[in-house]
N, C-alpha and C. Protein backbone atom coordinates (compact mmCIF):
# COMPACT_ATOMS: atom_id res chain seq x y z
N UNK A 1 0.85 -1.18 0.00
CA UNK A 1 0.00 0.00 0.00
C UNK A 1 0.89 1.24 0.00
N UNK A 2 0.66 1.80 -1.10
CA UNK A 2 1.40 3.36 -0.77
C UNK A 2 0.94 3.98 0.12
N UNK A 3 2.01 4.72 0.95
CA UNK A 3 1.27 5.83 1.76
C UNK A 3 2.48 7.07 1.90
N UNK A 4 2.05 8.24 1.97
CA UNK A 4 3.24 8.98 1.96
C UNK A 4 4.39 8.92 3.18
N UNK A 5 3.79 8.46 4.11
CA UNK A 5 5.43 8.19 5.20
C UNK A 5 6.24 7.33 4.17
N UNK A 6 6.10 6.61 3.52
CA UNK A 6 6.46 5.40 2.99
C UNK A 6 7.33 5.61 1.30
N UNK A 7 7.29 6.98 0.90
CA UNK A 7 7.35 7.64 -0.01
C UNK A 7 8.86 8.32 -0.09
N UNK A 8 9.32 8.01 -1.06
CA UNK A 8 10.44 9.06 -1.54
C UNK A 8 9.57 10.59 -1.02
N UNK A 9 11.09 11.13 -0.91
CA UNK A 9 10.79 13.14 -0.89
C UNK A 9 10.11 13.24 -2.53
N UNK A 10 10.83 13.11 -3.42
CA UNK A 10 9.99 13.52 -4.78
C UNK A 10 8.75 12.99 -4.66
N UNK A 11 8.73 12.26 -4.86
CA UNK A 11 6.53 11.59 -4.56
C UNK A 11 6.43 11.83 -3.93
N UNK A 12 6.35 12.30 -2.66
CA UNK A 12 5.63 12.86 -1.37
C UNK A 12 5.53 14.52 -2.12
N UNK A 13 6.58 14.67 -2.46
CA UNK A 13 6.07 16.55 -2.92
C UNK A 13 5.28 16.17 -3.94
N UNK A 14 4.95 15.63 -4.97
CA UNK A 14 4.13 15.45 -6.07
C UNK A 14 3.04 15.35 -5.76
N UNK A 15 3.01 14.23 -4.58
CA UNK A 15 1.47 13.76 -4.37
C UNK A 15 0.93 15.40 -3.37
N UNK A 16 1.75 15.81 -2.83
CA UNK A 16 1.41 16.83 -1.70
C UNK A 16 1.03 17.90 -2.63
N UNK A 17 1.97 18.40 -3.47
CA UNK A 17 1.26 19.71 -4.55
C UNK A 17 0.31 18.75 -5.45
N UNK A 18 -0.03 18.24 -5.77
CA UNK A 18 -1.54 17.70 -6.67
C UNK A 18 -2.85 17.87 -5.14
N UNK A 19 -2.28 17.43 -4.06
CA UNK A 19 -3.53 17.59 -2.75
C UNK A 19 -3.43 18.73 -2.94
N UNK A 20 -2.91 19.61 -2.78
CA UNK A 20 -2.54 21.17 -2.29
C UNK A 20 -3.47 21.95 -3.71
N UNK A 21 -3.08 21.45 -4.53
CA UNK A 21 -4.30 21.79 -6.10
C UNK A 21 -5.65 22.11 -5.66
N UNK A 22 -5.63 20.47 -5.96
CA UNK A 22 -7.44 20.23 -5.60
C UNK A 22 -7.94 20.82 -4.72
N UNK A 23 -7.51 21.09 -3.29
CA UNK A 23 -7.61 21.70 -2.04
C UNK A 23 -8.09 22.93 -2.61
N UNK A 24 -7.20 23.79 -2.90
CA UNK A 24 -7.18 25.26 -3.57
C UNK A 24 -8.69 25.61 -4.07
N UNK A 25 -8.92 24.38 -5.51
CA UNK A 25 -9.75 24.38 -6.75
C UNK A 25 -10.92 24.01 -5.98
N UNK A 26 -11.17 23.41 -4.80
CA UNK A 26 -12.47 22.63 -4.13
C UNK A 26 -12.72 24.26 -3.30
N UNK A 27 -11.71 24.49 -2.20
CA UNK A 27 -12.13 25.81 -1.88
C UNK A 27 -12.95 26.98 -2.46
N UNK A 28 -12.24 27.10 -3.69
CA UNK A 28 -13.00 28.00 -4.78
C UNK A 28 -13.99 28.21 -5.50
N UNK A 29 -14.37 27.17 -5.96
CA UNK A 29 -15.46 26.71 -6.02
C UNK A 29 -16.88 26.84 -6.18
N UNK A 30 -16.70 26.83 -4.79
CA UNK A 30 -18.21 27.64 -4.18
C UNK A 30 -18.97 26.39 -3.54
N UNK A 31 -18.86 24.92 -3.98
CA UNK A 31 -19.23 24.08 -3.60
C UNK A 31 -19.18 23.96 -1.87
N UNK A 32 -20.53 23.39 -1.47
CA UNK A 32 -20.24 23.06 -0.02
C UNK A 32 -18.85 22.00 0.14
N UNK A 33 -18.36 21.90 1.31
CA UNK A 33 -17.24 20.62 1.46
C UNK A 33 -17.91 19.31 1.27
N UNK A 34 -19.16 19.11 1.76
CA UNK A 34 -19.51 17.64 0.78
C UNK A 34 -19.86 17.50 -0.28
N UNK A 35 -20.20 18.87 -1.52
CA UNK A 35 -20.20 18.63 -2.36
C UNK A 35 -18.84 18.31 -3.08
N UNK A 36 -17.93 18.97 -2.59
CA UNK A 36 -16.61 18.77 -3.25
C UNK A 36 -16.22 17.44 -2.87
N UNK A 37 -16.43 16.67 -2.28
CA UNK A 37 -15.59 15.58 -1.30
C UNK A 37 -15.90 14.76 -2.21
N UNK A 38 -17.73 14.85 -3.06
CA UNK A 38 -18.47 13.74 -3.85
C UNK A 38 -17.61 14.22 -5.25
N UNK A 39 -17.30 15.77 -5.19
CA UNK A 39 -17.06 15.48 -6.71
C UNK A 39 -15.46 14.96 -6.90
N UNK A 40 -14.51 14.64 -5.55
CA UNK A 40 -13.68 13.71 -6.12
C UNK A 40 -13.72 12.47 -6.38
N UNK A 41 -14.77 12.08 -5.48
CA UNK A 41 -15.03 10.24 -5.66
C UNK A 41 -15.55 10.44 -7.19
N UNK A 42 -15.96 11.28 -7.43
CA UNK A 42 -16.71 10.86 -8.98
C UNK A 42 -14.83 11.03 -9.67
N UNK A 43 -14.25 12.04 -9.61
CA UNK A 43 -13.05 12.32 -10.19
C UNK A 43 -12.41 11.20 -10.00
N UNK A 44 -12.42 10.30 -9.11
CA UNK A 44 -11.22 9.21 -8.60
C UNK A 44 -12.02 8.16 -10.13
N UNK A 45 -13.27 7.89 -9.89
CA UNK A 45 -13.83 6.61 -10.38
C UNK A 45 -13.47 7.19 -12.06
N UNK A 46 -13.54 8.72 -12.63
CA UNK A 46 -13.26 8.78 -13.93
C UNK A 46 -11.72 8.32 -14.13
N UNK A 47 -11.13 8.77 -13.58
CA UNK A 47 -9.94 8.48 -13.25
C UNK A 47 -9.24 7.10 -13.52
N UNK A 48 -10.52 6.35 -12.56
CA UNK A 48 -9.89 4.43 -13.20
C UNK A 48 -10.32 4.20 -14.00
N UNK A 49 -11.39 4.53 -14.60
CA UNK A 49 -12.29 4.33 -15.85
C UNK A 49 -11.34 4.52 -17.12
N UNK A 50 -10.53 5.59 -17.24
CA UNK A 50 -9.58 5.97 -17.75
C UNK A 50 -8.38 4.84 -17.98
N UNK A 51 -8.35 5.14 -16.93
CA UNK A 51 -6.81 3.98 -16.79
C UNK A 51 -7.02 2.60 -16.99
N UNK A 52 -8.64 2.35 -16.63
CA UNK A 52 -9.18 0.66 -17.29
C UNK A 52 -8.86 0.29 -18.73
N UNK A 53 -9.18 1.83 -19.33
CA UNK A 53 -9.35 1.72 -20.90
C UNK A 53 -8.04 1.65 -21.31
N UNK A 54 -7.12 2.25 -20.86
CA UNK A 54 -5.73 2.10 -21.32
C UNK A 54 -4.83 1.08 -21.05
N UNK A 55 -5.51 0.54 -19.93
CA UNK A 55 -4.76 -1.04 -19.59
C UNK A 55 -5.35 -1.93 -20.48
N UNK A 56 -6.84 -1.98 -20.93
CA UNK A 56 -7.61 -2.69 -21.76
C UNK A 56 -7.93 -3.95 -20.58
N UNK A 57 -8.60 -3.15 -19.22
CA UNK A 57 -8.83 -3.61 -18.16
C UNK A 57 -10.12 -3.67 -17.63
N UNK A 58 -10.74 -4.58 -16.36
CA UNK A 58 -12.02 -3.94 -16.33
C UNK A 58 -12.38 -2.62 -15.79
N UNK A 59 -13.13 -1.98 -16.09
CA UNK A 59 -13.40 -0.70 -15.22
C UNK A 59 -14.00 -1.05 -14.08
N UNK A 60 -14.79 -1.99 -13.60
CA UNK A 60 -14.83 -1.97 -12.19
C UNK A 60 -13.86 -2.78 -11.44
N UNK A 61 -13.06 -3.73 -11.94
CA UNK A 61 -11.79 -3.42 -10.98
C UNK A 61 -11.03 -2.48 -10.42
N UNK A 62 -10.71 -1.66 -11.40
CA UNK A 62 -10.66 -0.09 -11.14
C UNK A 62 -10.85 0.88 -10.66
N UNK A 63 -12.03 0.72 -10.68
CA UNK A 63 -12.76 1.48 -9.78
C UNK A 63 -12.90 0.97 -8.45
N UNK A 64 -12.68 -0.58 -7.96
CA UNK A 64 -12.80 -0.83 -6.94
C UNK A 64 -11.18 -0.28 -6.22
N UNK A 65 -10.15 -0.39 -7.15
CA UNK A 65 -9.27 -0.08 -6.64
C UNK A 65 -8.94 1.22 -6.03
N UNK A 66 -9.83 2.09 -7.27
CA UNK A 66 -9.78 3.43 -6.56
C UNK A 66 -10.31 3.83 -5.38
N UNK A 67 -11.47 3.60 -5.24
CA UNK A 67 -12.14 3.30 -3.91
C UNK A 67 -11.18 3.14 -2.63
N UNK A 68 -10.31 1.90 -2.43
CA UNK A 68 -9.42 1.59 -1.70
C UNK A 68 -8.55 2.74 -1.65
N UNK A 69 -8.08 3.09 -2.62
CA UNK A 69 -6.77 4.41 -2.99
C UNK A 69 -7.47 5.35 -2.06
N UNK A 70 -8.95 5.60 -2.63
CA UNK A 70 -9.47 6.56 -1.99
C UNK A 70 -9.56 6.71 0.12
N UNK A 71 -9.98 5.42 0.05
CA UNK A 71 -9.66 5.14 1.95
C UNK A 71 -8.81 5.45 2.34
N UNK A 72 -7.43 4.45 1.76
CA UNK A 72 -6.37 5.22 2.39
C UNK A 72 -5.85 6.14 1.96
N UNK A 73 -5.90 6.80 1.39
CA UNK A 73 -5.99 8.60 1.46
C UNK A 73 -6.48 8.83 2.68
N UNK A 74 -7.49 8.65 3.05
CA UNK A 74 -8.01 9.21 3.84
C UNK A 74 -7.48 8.45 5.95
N UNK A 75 -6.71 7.72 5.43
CA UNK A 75 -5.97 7.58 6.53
C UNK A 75 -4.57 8.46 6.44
N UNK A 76 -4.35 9.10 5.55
CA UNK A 76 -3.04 9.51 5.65
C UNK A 76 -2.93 11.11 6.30
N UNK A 77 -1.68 11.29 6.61
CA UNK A 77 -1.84 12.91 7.56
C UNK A 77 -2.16 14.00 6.68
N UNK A 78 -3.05 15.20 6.78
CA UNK A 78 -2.93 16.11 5.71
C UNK A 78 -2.02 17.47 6.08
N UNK A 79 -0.76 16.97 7.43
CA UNK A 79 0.06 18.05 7.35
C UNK A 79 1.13 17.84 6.44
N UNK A 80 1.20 17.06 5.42
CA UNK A 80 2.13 17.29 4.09
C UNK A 80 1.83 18.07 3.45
N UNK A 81 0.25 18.83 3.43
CA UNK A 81 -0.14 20.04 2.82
C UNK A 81 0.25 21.17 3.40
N UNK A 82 0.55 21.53 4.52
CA UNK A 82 1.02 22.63 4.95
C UNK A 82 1.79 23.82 4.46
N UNK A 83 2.84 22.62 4.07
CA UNK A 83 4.05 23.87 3.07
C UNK A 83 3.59 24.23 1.99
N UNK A 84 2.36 23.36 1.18
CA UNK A 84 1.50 24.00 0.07
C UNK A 84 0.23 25.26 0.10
N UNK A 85 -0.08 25.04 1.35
CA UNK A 85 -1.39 26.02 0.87
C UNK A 85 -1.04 26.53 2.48
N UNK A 86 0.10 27.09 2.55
CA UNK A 86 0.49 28.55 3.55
C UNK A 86 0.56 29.59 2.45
């Protein structure tokens, strides 16, 4: 399982400025925070849908995977964003 403790410094800054993005772009918005929260799960699932088609894979494997990606995300710390959106 990736997780960013677990991460090179380069992928940990990559993955941290792409959070630090979305963060920004969800703020702005105007969307409530659960609307934004839904419109990444929809973003995650286009996302594998994508990457199904290019593996020539199923899309709901994919999507199940993202799902998972998506959890643990959500176990991971969000003070790697800090140095991004000060």
């Amino acid at each position: 399982m990736l997780t960013l403790r677990q991460t090179d410094n380069a992928l940990a800054d990559r993955l941290g400025a792409l959070a630090a993005h979305v963060v920004e772009h969800a703020l702005a918005s105007g969307l409530t925070w659960e609307q934004a929260i839904m419109a990444f799960g929809v973003a995650s699932k286009a996302i594998a849908v994508k990457a199904a088609s290019q593996a020539n894979a199923s899309p709901d494997q994919y999507a199940k995977l993202a799902e998972k990606r998506l959890k643990s995300g959500m176990d991971q710390s969000a003070d790697v964003l800090q140095a991004y959106l000060s």
